[in-house]
Protein backbone atom coordinates (compact mmCIF):
# COMPACT_ATOMS: atom_id res chain seq x y z
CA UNK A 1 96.90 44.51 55.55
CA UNK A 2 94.93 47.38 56.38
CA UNK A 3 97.29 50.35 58.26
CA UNK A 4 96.35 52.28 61.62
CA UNK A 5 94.77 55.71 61.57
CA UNK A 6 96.60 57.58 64.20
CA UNK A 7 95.10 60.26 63.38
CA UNK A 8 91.49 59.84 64.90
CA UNK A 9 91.17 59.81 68.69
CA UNK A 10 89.00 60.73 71.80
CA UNK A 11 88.07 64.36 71.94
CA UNK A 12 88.44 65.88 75.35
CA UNK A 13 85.65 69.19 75.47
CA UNK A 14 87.44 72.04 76.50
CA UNK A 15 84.66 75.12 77.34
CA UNK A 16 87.12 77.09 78.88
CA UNK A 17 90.90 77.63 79.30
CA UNK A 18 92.72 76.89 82.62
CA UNK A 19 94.04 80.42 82.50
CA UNK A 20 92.62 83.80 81.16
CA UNK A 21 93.14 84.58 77.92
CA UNK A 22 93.90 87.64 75.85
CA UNK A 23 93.03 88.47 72.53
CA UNK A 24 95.94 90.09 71.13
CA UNK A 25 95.01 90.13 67.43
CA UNK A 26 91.12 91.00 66.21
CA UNK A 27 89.17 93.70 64.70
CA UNK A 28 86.02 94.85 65.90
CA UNK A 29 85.16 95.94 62.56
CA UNK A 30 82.45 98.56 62.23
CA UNK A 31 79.35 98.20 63.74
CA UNK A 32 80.27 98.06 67.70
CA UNK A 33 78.61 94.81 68.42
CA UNK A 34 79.94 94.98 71.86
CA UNK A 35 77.67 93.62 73.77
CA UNK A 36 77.53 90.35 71.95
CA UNK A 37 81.13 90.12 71.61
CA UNK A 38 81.58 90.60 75.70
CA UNK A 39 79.03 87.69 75.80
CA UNK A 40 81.08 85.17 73.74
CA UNK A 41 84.80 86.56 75.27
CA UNK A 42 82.45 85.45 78.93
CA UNK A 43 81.84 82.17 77.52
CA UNK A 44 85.22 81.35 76.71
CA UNK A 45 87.38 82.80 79.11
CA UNK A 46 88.54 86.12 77.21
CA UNK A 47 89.03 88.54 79.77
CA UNK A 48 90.66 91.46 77.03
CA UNK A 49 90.49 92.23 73.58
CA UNK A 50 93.32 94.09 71.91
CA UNK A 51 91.59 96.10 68.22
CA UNK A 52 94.48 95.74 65.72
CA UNK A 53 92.58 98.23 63.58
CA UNK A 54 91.52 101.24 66.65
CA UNK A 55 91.35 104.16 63.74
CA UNK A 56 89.61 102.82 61.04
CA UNK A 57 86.03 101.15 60.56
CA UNK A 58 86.38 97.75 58.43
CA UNK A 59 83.46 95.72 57.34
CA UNK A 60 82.47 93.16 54.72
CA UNK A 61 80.40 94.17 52.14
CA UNK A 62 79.94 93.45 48.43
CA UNK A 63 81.95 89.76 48.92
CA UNK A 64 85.54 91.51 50.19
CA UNK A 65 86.65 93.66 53.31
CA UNK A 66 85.62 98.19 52.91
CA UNK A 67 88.29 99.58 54.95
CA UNK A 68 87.30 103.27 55.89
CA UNK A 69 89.14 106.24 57.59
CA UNK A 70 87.42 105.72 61.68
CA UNK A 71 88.53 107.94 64.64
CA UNK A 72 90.56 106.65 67.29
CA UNK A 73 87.62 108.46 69.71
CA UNK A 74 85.04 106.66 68.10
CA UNK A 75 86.90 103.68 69.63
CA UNK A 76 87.52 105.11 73.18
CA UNK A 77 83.96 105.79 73.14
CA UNK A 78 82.68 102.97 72.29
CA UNK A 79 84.83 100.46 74.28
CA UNK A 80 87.88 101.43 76.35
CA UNK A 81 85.63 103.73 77.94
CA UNK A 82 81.79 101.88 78.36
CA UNK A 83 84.08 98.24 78.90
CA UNK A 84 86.93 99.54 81.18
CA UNK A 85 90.13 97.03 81.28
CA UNK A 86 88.46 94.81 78.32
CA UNK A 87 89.23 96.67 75.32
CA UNK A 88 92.64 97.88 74.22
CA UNK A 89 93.70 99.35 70.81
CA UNK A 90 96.49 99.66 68.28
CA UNK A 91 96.26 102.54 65.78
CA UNK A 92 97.87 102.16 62.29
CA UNK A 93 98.82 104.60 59.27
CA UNK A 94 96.27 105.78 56.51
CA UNK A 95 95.85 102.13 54.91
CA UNK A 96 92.19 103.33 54.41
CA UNK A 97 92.08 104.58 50.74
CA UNK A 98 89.73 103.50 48.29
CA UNK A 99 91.11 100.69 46.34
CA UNK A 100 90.97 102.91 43.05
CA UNK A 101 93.77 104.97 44.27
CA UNK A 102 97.17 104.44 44.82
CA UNK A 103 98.16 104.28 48.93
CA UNK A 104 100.70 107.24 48.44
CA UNK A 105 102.39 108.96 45.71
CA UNK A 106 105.26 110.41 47.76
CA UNK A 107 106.68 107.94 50.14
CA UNK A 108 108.12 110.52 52.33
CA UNK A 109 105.05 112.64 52.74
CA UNK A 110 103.33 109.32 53.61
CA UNK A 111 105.90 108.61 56.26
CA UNK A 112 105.83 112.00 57.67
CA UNK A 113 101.64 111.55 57.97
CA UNK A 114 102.19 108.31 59.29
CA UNK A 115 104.16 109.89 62.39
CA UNK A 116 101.73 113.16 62.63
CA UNK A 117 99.20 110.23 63.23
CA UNK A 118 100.76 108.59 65.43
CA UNK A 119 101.69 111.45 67.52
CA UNK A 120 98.36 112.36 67.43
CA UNK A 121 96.91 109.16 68.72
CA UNK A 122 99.23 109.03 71.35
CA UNK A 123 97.87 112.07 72.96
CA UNK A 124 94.67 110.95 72.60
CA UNK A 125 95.13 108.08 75.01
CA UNK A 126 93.13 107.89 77.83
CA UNK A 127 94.80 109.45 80.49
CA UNK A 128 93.73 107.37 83.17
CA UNK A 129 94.56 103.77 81.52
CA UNK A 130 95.94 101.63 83.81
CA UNK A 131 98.77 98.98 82.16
């Protein structure tokens, strides 16, 4: 006797959500294809975009991910500032070293750079970003 598939049914479409939705986890990677990316987000129903990565430039290259030192201006710049209320950032430590080399040799000095960043991109928020 031949069993039931309850795993096949009728597809509803969905184009867009009932309620807007935030991207809270993405990277823009490195080559500021804004305007295509505010094109899909207005398709969908994406009203703001949240850059995981705000302070360095990734892209994919050679087969794998190139994660290079960026600068959190670059960013401002390029989004927060042209895009107002669509594009928000997070800003990480130095994870962009070559893969040759080790991350840190001195855990402590890396944790002390880690906070001198951080403090740094902090006053480099826009001053009039409204939450």
């Amino acid at each position: 006797m031949a069993k039931k598939n309850f795993l096949v049914h009728d597809l509803t479409p969905i184009d867009k959500p009932a309620f807007p939705v935030i991207d809270a986890h993405n990277h823009l990677w490195g080559n500021w294809q804004l305007e295509r990316v505010i094109e899909t987000h207005d398709e969908v129903g994406v009203i703001s975009y949240c850059d995981l990565t705000g302070n360095v430039r990734i892209e994919f290259s050679g087969g794998g991910y190139v994660i290079q030192p960026g600068n959190l201006s670059d960013f401002f710049e390029n989004c927060s500032d042209k895009y107002p209320g669509r594009f928000y950032c997070f800003t990480m430590a130095n994870f962009a070293t070559p893969i040759q080399k080790p991350l840190f040799n001195d855990h402590k000095r890396f944790v002390e750079d880690c906070i001198k960043t951080m403090n740094a991109h902090h006053q480099q928020e826009p001053k009039d970003l409204k939450y």
